[in-house]
Protein backbone atom coordinates (compact mmCIF):
# COMPACT_ATOMS: atom_id res chain seq x y z
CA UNK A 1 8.26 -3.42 -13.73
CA UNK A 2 6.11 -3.79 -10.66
CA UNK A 3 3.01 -5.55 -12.17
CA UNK A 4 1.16 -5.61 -8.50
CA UNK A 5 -2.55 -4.09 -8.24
CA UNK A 6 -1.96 -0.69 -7.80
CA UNK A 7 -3.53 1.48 -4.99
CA UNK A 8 -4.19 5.05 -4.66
CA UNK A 9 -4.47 6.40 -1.61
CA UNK A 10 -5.87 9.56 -0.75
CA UNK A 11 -8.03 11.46 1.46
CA UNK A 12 -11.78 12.39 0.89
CA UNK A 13 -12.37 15.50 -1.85
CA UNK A 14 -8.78 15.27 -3.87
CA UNK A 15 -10.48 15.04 -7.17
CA UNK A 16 -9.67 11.65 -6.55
CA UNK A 17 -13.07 10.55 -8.77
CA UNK A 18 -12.01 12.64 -11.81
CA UNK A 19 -8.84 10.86 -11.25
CA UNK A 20 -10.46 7.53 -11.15
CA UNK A 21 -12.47 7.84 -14.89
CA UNK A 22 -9.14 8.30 -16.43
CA UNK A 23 -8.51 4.70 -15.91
CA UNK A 24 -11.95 3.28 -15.78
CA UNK A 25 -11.46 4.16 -19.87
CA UNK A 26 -8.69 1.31 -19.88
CA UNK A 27 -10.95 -1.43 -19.24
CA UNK A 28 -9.09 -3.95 -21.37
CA UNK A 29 -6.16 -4.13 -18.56
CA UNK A 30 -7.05 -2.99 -15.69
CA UNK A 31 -9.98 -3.42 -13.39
CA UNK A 32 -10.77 -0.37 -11.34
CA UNK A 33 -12.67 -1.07 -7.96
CA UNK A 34 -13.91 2.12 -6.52
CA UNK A 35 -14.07 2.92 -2.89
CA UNK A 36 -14.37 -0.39 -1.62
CA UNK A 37 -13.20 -0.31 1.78
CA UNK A 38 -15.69 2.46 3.64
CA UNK A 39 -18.08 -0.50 3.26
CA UNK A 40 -15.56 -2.52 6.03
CA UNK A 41 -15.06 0.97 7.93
CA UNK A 42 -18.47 2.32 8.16
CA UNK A 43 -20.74 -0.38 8.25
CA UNK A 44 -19.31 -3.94 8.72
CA UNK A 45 -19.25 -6.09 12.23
CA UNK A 46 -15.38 -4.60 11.96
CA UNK A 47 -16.19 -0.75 11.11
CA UNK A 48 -13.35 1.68 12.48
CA UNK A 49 -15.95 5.04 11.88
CA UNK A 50 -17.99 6.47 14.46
CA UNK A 51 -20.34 8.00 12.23
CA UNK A 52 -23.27 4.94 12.00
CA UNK A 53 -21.93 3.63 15.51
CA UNK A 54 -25.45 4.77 16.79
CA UNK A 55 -27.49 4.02 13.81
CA UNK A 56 -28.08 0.08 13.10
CA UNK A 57 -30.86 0.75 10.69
CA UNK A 58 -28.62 2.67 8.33
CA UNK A 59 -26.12 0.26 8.20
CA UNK A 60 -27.96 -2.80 7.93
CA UNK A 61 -30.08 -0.30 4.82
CA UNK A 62 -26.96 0.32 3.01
CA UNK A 63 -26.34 -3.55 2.15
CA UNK A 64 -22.57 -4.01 3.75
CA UNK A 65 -23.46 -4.38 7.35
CA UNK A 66 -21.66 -8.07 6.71
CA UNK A 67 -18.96 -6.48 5.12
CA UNK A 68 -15.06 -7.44 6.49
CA UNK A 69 -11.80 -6.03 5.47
CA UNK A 70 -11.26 -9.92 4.55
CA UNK A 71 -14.63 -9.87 2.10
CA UNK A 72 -13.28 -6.97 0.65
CA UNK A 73 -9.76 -8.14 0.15
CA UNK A 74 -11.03 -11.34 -1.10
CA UNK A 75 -12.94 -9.42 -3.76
CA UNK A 76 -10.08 -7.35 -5.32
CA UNK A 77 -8.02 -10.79 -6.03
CA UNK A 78 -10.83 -12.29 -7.61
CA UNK A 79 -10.93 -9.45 -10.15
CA UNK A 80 -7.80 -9.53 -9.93
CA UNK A 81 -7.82 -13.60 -11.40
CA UNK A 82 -10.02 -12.52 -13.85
CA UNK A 83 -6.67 -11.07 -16.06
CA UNK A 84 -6.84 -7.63 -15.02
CA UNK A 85 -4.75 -5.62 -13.11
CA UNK A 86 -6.60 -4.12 -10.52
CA UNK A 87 -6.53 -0.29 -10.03
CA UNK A 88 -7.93 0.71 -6.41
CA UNK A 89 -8.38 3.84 -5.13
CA UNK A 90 -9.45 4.68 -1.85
CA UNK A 91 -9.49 6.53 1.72
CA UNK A 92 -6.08 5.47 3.56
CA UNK A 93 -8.19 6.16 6.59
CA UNK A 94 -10.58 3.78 5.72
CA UNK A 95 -7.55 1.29 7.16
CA UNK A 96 -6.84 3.16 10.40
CA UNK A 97 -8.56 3.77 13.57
CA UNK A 98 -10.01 7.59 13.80
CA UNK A 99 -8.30 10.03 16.25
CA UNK A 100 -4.53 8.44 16.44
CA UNK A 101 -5.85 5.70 18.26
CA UNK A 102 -3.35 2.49 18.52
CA UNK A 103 -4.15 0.20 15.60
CA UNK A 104 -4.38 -3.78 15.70
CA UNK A 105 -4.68 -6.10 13.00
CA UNK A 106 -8.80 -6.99 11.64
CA UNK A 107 -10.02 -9.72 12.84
CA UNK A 108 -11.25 -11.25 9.55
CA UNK A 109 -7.36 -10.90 8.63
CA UNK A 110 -5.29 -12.40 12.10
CA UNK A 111 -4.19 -15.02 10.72
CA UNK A 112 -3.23 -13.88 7.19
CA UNK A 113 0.05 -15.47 5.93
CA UNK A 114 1.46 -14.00 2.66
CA UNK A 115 0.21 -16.52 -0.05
CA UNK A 116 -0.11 -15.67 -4.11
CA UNK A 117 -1.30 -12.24 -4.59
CA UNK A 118 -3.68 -10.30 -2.34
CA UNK A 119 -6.17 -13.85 -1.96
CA UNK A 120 -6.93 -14.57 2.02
CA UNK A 121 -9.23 -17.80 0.96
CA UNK A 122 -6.60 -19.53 3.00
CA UNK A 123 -7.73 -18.11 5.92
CA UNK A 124 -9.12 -19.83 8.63
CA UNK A 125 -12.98 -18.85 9.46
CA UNK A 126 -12.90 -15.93 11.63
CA UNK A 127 -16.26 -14.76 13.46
CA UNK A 128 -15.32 -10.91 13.16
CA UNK A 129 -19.10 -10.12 15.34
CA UNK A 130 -18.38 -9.31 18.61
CA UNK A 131 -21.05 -9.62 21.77
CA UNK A 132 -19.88 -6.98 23.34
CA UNK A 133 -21.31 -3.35 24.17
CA UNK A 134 -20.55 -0.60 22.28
CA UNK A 135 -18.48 -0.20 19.37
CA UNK A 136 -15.98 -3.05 17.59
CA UNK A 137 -13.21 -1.16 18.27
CA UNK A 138 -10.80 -2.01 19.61
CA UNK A 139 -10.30 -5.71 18.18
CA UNK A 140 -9.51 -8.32 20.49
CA UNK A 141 -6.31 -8.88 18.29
CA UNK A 142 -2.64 -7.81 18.53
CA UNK A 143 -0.83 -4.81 16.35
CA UNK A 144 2.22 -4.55 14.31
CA UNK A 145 5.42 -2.78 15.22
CA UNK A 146 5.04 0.80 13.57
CA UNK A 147 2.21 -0.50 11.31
CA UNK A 148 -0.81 1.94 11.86
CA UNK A 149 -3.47 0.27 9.78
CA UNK A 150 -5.50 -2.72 10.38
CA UNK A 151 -4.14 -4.47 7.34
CA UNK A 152 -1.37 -7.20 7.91
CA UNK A 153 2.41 -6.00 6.52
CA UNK A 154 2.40 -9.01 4.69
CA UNK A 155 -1.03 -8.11 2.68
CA UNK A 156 -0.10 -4.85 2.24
CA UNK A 157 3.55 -5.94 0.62
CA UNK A 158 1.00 -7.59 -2.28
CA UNK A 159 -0.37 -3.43 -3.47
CA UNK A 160 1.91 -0.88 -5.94
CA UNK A 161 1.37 2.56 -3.70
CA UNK A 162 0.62 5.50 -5.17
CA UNK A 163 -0.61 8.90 -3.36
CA UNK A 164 -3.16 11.68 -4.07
CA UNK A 165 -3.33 14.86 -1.87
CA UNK A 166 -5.22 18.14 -2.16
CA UNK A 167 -5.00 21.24 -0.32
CA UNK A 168 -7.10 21.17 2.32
CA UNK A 169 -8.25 24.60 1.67
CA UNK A 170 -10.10 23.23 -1.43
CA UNK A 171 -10.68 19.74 -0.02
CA UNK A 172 -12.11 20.59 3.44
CA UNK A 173 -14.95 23.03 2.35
CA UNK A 174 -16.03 20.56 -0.57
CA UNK A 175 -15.88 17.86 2.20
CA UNK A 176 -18.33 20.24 4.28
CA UNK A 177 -20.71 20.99 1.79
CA UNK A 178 -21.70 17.71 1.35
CA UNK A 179 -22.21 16.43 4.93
CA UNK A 180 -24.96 20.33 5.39
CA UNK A 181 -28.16 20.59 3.68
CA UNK A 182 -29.48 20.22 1.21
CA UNK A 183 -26.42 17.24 -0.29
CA UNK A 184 -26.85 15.70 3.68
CA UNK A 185 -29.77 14.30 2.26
CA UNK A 186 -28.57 12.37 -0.39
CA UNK A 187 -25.20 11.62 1.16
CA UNK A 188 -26.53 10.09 4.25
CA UNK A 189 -23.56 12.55 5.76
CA UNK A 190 -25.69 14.53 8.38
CA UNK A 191 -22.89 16.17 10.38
CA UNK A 192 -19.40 17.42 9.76
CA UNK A 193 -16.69 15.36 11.36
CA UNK A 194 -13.03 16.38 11.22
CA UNK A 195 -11.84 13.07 12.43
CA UNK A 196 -12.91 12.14 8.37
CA UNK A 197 -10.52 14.87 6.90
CA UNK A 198 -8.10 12.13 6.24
CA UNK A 199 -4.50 14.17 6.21
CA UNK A 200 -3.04 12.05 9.35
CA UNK A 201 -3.90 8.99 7.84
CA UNK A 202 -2.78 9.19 4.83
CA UNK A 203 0.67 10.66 5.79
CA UNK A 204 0.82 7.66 8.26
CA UNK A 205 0.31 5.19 5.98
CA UNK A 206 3.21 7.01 3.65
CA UNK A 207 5.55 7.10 6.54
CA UNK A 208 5.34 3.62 7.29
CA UNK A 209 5.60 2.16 3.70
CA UNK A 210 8.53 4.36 2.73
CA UNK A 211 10.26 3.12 6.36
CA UNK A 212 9.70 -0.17 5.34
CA UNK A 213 11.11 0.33 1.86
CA UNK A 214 8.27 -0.65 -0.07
CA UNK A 215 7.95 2.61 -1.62
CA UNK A 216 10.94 4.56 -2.70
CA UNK A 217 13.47 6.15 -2.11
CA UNK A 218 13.37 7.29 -5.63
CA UNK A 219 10.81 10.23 -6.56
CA UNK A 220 8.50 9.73 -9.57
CA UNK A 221 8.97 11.76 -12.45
CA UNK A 222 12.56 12.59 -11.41
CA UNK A 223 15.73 10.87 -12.51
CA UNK A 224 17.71 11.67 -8.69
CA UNK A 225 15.83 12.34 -5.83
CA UNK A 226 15.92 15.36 -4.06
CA UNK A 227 14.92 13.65 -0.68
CA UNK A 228 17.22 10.73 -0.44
CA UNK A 229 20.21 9.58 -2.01
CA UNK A 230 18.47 6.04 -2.53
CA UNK A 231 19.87 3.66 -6.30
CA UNK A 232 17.53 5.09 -9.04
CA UNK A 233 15.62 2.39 -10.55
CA UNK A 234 13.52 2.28 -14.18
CA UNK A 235 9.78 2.19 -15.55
CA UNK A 236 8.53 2.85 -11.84
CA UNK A 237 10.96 0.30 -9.40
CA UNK A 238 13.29 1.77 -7.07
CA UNK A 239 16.31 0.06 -7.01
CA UNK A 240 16.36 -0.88 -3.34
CA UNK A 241 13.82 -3.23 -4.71
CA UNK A 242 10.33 -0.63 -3.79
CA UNK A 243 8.51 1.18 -6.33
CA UNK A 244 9.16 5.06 -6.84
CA UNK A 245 7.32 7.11 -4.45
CA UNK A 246 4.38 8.35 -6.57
CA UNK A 247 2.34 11.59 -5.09
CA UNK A 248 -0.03 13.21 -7.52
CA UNK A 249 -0.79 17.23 -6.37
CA UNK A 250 -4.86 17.53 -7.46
CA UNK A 251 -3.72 21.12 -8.38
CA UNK A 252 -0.88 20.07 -10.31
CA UNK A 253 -3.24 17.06 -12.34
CA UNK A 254 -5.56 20.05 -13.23
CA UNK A 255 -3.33 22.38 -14.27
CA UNK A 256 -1.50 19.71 -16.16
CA UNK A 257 -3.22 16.73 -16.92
CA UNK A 258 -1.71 14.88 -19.81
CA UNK A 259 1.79 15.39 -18.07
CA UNK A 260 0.70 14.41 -14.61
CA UNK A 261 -0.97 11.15 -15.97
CA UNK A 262 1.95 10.15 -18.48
CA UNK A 263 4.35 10.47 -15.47
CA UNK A 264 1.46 8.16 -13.05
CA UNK A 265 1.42 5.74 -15.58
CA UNK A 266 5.37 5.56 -16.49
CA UNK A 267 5.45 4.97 -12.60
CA UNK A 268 3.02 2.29 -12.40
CA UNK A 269 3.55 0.64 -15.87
CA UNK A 270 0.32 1.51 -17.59
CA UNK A 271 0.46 2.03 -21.01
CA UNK A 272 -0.14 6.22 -21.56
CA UNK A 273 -2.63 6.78 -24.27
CA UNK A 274 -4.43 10.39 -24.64
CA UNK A 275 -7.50 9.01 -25.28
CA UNK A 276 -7.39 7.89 -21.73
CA UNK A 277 -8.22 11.73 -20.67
CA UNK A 278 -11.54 11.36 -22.66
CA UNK A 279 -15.29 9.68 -21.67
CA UNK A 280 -17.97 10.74 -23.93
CA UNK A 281 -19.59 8.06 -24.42
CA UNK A 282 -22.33 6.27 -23.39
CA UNK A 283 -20.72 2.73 -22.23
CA UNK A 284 -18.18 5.19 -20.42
CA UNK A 285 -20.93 6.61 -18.69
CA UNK A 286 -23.04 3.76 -17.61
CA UNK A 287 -19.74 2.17 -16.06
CA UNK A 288 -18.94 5.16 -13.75
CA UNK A 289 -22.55 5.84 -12.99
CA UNK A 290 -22.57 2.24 -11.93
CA UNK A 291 -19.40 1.93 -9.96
CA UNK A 292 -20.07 5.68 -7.90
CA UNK A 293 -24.00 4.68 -7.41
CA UNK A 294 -23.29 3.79 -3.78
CA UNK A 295 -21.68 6.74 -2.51
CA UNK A 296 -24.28 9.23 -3.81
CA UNK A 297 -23.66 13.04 -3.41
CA UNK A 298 -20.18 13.16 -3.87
CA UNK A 299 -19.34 12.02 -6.85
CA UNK A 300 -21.80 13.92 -9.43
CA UNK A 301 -19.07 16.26 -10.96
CA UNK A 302 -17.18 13.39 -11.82
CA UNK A 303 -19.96 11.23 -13.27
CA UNK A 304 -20.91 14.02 -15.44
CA UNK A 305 -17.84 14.94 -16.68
CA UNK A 306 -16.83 14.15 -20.32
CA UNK A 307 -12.91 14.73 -20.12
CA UNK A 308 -9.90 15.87 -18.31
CA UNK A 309 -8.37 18.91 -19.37
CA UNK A 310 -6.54 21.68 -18.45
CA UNK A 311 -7.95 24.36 -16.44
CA UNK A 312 -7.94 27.55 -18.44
CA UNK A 313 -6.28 29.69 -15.23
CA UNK A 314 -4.10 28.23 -12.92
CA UNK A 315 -5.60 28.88 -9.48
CA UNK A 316 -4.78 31.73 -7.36
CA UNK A 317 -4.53 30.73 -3.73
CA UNK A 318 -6.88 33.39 -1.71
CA UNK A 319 -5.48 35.08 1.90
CA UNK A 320 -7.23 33.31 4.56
CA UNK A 321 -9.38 36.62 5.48
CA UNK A 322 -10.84 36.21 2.14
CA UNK A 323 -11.62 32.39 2.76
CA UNK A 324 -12.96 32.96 5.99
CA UNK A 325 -15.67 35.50 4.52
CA UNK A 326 -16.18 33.18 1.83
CA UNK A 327 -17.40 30.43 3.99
CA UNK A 328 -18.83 32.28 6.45
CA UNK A 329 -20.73 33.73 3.77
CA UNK A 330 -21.76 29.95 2.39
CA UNK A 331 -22.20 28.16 5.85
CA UNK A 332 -22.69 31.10 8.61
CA UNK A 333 -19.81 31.79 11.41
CA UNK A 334 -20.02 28.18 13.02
CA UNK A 335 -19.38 26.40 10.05
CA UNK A 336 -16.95 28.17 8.81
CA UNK A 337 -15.00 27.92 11.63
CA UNK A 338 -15.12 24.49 11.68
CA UNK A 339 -13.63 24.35 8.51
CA UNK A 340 -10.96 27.18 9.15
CA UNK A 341 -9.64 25.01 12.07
CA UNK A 342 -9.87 21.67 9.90
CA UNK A 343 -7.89 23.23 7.32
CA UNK A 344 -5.11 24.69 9.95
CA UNK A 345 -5.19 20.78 11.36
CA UNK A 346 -4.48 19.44 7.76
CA UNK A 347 -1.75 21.90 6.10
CA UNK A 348 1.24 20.48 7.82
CA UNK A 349 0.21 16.81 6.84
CA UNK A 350 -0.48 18.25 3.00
CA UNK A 351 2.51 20.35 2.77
CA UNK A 352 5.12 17.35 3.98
CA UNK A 353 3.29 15.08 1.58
CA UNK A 354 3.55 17.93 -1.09
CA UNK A 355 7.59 17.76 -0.79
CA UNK A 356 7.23 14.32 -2.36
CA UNK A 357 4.68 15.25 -5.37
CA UNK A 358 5.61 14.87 -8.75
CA UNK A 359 7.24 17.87 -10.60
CA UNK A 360 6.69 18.98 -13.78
CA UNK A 361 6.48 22.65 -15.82
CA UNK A 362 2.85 23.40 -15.76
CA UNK A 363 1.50 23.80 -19.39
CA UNK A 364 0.90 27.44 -20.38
């Protein structure tokens, strides 16, 4: 059994949070870090994001404007030392330059040389602050064949994979909402940007593990796999000598819940428990508050929730005349065509990353 921190990448507005507080209730094994790497990407001397490029005073104000991939890196394996496993989740974007653009390798992280776990102390001092104009990016630094993230191969062979995706239909407008009055305000998110959908990322970042074998071929939750004739492995290793590729449907973990976690953790060798679906309680609460305080706006269904359960109806999908007038109804004609053409950008990503989801008769 793979016994690596385990990483869930996803793209912004996948219910990822609600995900999240199912195993921020296990805090006797695992130690979840939350979001860490937008601090790197939106606000650090090596930010990818464009959105606070013109903006010094908000990102010196949000207290990461020092913040490198390698500080960040450096923090999971210290929690990591502490006993734990650590359980990430995060933006797979948050690794990858915006807009397809060619990526090479941090700066903080040149010179990283797989050591024991995901610890870059051994690193030599690298001054990631660069004197000249305009944005950090690019990095004076060299890519990887076929890699499209800033993040050595050799660091990212140290993470267990997993993958959550949404429909964008559902994902897109939420994203919206929160970047238009009145949530701007509290999010700090001012204007819509469909370069921060995440779809491309993320299925780059897929692509390239499973062509490097560290994830799959075999499909979580299935014992052949439908996509590959790859050696079926046990308790969540592949038998090429990857872990199962693990993608989690948001629709299918709300229709579904107990099944769709039992089959996550059989995958990643957590212990299932169904207590792990419930947080009402007041040490429950204070932790999440705590750990979502610092990207405020988005996460306030999730900190309020008390459990996961099943939706009552399974959602309808509505004709895309009838979304249109919905969000042209919510956010006039502009935005809402801003979101019908971010949507029509995403579905091809979703649905190719949907043919790898986990399967499993929804309850009744």
């Amino acid at each position: 059994m793979s016994n690596k921190p385990i990483f869930v990448a996803t793209h912004p507005r996948a219910c990822s949070t609600a995900f999240e507080r199912v195993f921020m209730t296990r805090r006797n094994t695992l130690q979840c870090v939350h979001e860490p790497f937008g601090d790197a990407y939106y606000f650090g001397p090596e930010r990818l994001a464009e959105r606070y490029e013109d903006d010094e005073k908000a990102r010196t104000e949000s207290g990461y404007s020092d913040s490198t991939y390698k500080t960040i890196f450096d923090r999971i394996a210290k929690e990591g030392s502490e006993g734990k496993r650590p359980f990430i989740k995060d933006m797979a974007q948050y690794w990858i330059p915006p807009s397809g653009k060619p990526a090479t390798v941090a700066p903080s992280l040149a010179n990283y040389k797989r050591g024991v776990g995901t610890d870059t102390n051994a690193l030599s001092p690298v001054t990631t602050r660069v004197t000249k104009e305009g944005p950090p990016y690019p990095y004076d630094t060299k890519g990887e064949p076929n890699n499209p993230s800033v993040v050595p191969a050799e660091l990212l062979a140290n993470f267990h994979f997993t993958f959550l995706i949404r429909h964008p239909r559902n994902s897109i407008p939420s994203y919206y909402r929160c970047t238009v009055p009145p949530l701007d305000k509290i999010t700090g998110f001012y204007n819509f940007r469909p370069d921060e959908a995440g779809y491309d990322e993320l299925r780059r970042l897929f692509d390239y593990l499973r062509n490097e074998g560290q994830v799959g071929p075999k499909l979580a939750g299935q014992e052949s796999s439908d996509i590959t004739n790859g050696t079926n492995g046990t308790n969540g290793v592949d038998g090429s000598g990857g872990v199962e590729i693990c993608v989690i449907d948001a629709d299918d973990l709300l229709d579904n819940p107990s099944e769709i976690i039992k089959a996550f953790c059989k995958s990643t060798g957590i212990k299932y428990e169904p207590e792990m679906l419930k947080w009402d309680n007041q040490e429950d609460h204070d932790v999440a508050k705590a750990a979502f305080e610092k990207w405020k706006g988005f996460h306030e269904d999730a900190i309020n929730s008390k459990e996961l359960k099943a939706r009552t109806h399974k959602k309808t999908p509505k004709s895309e005349e009838a979304l249109l007038e919905e969000w042209t109804e919510k956010y006039g004609a502009e935005g809402a065509k801003q979101i019908a053409e971010t949507v029509k950008a995403c579905e091809a990503d979703y649905e190719y990353l949907k043919t790898f989801a986990i399967k499993l008769p929804l309850a009744n």
